[in-house]
N, C-alpha and C. Protein backbone atom coordinates (compact mmCIF):
# COMPACT_ATOMS: atom_id res chain seq x y z
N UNK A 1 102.61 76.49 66.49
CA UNK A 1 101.48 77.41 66.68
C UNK A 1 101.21 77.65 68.16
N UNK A 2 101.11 76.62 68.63
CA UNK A 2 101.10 76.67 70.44
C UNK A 2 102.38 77.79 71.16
N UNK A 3 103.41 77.69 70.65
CA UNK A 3 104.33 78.33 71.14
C UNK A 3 103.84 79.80 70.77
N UNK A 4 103.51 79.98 69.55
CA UNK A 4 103.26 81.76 69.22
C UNK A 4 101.74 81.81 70.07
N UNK A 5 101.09 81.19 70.24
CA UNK A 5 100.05 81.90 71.03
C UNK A 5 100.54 82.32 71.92
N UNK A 6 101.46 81.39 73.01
CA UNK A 6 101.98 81.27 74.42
C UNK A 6 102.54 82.68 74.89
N UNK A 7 103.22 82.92 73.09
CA UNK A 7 104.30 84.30 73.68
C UNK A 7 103.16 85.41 73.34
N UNK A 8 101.99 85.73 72.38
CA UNK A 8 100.88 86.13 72.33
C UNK A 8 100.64 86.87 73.52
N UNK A 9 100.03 85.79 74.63
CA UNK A 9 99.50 85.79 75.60
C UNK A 9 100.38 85.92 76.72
N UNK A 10 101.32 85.78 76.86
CA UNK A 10 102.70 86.42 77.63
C UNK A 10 102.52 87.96 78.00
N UNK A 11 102.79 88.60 76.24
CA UNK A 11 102.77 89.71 76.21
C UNK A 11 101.60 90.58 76.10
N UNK A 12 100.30 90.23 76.40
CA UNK A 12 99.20 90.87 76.88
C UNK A 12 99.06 90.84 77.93
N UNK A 13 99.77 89.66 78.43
CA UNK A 13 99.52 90.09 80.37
C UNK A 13 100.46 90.99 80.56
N UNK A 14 101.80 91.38 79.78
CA UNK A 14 102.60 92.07 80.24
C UNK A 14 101.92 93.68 79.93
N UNK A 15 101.26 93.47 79.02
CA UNK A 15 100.75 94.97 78.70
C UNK A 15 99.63 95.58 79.93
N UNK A 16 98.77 94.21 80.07
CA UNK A 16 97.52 94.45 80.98
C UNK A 16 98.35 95.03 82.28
N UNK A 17 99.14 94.56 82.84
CA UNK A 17 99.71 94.63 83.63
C UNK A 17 101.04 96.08 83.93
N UNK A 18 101.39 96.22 82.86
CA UNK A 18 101.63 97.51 83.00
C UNK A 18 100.72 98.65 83.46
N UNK A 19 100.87 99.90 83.88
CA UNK A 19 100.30 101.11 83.68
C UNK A 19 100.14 101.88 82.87
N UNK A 20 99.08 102.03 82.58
CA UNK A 20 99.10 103.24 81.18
C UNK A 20 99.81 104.21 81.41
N UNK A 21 99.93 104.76 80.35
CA UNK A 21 100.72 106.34 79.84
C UNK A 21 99.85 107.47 80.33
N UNK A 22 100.40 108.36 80.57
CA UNK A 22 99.55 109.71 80.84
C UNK A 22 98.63 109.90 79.53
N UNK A 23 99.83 109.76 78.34
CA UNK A 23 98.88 110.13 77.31
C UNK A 23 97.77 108.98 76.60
N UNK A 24 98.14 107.77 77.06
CA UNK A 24 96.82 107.20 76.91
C UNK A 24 95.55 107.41 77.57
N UNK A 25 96.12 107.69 78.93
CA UNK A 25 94.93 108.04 80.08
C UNK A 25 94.41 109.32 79.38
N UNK A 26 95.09 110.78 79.02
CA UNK A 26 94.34 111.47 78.41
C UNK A 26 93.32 111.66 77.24
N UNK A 27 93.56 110.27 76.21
CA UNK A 27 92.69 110.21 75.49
C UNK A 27 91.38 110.12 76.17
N UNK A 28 91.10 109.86 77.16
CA UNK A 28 89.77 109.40 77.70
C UNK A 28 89.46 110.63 78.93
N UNK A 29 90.13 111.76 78.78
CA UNK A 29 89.62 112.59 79.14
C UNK A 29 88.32 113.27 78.50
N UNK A 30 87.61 114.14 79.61
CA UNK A 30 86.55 114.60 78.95
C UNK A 30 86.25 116.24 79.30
N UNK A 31 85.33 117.22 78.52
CA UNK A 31 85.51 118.67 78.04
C UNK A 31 84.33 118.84 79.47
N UNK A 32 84.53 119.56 80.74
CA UNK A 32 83.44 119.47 81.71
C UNK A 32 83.44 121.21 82.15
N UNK A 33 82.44 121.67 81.73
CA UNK A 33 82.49 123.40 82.26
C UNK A 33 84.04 124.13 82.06
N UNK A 34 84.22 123.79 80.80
CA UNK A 34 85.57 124.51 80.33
C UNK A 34 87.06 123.87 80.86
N UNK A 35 86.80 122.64 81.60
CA UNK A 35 87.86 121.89 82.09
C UNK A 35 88.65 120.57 81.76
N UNK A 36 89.35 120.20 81.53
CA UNK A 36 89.69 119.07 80.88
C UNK A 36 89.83 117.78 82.44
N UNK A 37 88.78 116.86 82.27
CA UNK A 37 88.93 116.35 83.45
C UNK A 37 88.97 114.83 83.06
N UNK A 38 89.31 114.03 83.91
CA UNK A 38 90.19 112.91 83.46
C UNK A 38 90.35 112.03 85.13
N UNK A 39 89.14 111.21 85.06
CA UNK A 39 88.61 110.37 86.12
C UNK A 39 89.22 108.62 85.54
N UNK A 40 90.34 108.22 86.14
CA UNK A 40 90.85 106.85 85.53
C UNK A 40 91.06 105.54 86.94
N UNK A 41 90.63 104.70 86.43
CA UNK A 41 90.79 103.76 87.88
C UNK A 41 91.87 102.45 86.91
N UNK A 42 93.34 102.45 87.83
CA UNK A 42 94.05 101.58 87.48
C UNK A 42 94.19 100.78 88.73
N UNK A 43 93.44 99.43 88.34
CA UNK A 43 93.54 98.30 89.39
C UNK A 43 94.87 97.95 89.70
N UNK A 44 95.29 97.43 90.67
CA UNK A 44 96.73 96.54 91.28
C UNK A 44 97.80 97.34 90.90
N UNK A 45 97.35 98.93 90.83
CA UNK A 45 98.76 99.38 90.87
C UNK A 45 99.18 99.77 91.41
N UNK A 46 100.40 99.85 92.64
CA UNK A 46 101.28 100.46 93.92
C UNK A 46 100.85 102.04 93.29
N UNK A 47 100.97 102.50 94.90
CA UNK A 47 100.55 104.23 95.14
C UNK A 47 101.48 104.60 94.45
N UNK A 48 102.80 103.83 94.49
CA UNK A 48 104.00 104.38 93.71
C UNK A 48 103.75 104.79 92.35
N UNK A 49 103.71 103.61 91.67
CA UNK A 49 103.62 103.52 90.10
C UNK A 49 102.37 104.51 89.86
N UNK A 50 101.49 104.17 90.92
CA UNK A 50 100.50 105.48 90.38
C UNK A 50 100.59 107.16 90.63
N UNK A 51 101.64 107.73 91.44
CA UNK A 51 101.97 108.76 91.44
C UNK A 51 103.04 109.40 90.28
N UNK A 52 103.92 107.89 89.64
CA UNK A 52 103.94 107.95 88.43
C UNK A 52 103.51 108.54 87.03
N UNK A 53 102.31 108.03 87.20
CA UNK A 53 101.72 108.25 86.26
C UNK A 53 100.78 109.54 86.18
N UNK A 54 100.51 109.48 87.50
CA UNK A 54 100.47 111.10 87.62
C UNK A 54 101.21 112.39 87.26
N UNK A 55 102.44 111.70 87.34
CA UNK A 55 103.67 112.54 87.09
C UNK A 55 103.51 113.18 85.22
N UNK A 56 103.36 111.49 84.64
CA UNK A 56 103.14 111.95 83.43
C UNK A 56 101.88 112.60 82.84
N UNK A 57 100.54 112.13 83.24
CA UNK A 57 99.58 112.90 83.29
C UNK A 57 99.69 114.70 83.52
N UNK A 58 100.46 114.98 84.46
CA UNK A 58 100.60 116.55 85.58
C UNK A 58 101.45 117.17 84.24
N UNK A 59 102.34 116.43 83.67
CA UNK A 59 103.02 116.92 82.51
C UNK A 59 102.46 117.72 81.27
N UNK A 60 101.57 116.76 80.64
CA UNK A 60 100.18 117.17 79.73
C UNK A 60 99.36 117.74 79.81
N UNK A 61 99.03 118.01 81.28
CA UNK A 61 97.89 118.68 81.51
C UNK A 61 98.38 120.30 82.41
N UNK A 62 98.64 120.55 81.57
CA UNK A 62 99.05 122.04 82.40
C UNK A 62 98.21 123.05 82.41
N UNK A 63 97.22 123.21 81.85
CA UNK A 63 96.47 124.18 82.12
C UNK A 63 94.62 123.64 81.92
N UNK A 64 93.69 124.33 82.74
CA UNK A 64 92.49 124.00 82.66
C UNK A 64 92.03 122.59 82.79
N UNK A 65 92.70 121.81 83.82
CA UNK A 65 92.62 120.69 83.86
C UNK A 65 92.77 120.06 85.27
N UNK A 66 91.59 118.87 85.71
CA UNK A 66 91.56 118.23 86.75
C UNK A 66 91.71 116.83 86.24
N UNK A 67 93.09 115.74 86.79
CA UNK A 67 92.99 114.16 86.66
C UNK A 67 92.68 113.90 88.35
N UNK A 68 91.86 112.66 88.18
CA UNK A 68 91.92 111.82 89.82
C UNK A 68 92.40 110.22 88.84
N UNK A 69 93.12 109.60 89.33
CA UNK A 69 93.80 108.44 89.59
C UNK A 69 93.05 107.49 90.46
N UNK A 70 92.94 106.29 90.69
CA UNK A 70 92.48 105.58 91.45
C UNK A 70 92.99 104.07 91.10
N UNK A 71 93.48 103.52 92.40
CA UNK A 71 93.69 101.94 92.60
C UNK A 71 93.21 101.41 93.73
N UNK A 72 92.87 100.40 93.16
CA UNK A 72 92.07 99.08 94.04
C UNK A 72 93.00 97.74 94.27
N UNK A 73 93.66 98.09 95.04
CA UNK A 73 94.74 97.24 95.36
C UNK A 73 94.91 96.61 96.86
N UNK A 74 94.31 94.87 97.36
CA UNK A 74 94.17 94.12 98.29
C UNK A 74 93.31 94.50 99.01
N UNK A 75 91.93 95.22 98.17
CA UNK A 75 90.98 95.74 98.71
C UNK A 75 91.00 97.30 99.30
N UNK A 76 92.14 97.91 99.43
CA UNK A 76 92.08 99.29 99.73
C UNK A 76 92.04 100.26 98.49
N UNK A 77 91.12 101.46 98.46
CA UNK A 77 91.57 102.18 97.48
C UNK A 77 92.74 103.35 97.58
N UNK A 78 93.46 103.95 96.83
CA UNK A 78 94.30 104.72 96.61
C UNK A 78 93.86 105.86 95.65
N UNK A 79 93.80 107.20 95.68
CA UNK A 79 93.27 108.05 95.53
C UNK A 79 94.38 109.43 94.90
N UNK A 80 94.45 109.66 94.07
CA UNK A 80 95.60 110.79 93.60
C UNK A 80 94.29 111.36 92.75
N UNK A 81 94.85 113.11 93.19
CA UNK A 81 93.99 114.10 92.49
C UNK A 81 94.98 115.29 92.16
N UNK A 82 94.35 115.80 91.11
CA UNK A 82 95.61 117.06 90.45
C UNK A 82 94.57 118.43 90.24
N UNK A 83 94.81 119.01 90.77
CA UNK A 83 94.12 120.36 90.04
C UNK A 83 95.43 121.28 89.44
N UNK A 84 95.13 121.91 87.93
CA UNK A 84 96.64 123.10 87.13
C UNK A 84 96.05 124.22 88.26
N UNK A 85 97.21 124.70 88.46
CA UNK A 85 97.40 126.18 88.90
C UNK A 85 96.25 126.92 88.55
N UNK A 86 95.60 127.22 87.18
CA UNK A 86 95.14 128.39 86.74
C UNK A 86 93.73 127.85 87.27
N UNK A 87 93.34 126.94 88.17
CA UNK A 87 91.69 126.42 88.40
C UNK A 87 91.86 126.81 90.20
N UNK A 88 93.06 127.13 90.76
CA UNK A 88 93.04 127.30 92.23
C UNK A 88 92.10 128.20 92.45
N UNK A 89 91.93 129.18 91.50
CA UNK A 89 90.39 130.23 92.14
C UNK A 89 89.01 129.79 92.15
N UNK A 90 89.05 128.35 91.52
CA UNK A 90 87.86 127.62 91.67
C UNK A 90 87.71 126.43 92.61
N UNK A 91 88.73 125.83 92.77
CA UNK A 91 88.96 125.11 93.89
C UNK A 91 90.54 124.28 93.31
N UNK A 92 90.72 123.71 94.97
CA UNK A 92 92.00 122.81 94.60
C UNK A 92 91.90 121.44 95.06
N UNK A 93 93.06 121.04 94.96
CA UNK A 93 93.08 119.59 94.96
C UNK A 93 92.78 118.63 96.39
N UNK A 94 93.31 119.75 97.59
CA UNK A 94 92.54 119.08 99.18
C UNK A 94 91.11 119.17 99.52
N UNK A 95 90.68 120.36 98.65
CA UNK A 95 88.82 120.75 98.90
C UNK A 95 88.22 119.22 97.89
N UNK A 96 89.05 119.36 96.67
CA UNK A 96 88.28 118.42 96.13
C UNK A 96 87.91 116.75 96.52
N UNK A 97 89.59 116.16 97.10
CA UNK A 97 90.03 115.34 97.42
C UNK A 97 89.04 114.93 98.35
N UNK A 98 88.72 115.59 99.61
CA UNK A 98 87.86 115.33 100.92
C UNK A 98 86.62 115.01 100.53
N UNK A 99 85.92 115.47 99.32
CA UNK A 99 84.40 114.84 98.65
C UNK A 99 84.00 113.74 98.20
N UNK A 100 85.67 113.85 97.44
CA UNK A 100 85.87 112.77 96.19
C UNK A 100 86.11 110.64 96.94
N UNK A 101 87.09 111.07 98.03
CA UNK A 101 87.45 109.97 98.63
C UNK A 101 85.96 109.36 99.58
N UNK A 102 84.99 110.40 100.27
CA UNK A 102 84.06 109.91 101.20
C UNK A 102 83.29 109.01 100.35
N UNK A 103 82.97 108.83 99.50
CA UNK A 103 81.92 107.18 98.89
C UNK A 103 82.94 106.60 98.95
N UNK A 104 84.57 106.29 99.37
CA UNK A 104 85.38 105.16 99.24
C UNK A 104 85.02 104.95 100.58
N UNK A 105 84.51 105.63 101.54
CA UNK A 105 85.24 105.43 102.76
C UNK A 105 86.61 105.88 103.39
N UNK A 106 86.85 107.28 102.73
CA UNK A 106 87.94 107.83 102.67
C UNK A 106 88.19 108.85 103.35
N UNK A 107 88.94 109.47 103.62
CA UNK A 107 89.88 111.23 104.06
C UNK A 107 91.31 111.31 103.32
N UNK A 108 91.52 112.63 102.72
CA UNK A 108 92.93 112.84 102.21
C UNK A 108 93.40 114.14 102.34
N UNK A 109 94.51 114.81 101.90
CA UNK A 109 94.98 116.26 102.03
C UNK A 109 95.63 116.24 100.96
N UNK A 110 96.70 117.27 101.13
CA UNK A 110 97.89 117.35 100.64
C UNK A 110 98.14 119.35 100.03
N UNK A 111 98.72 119.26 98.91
CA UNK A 111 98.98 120.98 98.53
C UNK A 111 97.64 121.09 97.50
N UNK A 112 97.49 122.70 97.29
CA UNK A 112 96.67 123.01 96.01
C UNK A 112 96.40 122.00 95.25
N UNK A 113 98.00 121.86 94.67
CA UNK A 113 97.56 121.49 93.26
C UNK A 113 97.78 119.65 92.91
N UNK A 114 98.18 119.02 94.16
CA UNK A 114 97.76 117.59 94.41
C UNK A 114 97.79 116.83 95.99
N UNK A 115 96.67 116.23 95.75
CA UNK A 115 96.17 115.51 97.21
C UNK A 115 95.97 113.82 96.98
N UNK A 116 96.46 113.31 98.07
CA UNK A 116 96.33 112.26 97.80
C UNK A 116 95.34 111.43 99.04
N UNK A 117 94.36 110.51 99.15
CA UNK A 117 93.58 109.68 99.90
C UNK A 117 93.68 108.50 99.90
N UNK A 118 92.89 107.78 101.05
CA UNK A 118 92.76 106.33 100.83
C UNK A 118 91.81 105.96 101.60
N UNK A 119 91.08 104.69 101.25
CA UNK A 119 90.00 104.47 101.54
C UNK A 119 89.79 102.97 101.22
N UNK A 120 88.71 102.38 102.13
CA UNK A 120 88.32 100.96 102.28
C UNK A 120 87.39 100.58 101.68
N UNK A 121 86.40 101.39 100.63
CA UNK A 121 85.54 100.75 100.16
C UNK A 121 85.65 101.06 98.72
N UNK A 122 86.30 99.91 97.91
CA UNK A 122 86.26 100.13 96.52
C UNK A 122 84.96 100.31 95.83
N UNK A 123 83.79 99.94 96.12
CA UNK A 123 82.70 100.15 95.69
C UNK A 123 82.22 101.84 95.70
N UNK A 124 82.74 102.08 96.33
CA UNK A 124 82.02 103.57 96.12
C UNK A 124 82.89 104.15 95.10
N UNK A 125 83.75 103.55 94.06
CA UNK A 125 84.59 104.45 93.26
C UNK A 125 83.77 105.39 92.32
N UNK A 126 83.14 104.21 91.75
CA UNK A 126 81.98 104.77 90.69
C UNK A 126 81.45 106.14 91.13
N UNK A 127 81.29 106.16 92.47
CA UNK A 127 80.32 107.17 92.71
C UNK A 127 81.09 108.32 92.84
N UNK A 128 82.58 107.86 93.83
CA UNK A 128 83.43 109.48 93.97
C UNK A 128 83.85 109.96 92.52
N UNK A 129 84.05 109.18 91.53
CA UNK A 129 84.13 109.81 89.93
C UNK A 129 83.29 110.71 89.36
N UNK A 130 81.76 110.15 89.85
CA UNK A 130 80.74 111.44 89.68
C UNK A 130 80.68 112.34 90.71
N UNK A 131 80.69 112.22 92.16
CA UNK A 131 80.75 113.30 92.39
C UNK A 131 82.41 114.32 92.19
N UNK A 132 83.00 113.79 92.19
CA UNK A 132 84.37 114.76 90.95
C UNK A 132 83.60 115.53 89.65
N UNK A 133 82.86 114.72 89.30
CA UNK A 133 82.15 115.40 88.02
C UNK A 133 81.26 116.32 88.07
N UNK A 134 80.69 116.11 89.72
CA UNK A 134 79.59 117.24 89.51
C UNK A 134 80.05 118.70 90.38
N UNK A 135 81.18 118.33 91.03
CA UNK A 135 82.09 119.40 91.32
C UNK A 135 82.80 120.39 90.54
N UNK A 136 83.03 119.35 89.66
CA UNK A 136 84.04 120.69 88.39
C UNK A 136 82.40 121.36 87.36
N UNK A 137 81.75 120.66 87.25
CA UNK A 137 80.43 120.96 86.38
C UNK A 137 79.99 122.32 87.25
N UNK A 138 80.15 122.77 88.47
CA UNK A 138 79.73 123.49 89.29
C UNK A 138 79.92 125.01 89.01
């Protein structure tokens, strides 16, 4: 019995420890002024693995849709934002990015339709998620 817990508990750290799926992350998207927006914070995961997952996220979400990404990793945050093509007449992903990162303690750039930031204060995540929210609500 000890042994099947062991491997149990093996393989939940291996899960915890993975990165979610785009399409898991999209279940927990939400319907905001006609936009599908999708605010997710994955702890300890490399900018890498999280541009990743962006990748798969950017896949699913092709139209009417904003994701921001976020990791808290050795105390710095990491910041990925996506705006689809068809929302550039409402804003894009460097206008948004520059709002979104300042409660981290942040600055970022990048193209239209993804920007990436970083920033020193994980505590302000909570807050750049809402103000993301009250940007697209706009």
């Amino acid at each position: 019995l000890q042994a099947e817990v062991k491997k149990m508990r093996k393989a939940s750290e291996k899960a915890s420890a993975a990165p979610a799926t785009g399409e898991d992350l999209l279940r927990r998207a939400e319907e905001v002024n006609g936009v599908r927006l999708l605010a997710a914070r994955l702890d300890n995961v490399p900018v890498k693995a999280l541009r990743e997952v962006m990748d798969d996220v950017r896949s699913r979400l092709s139209s009417a849709g904003v994701a921001c990404l976020a990791t808290v990793e050795e105390g710095k945050v990491g910041l990925l934002l996506y705006v689809s093509k068809d929302l550039h007449g409402r804003f894009t992903a460097p206008a948004l990015i520059k709002q979104v990162a300042a409660p981290c303690g942040g600055a970022g750039g990048g193209r239209p339709d993804l920007a990436q930031a970083g920033g020193a204060r994980p505590e302000g995540l909570d807050e750049a998620f809402a103000v993301l929210k009250t940007l697209v609500e706009k």
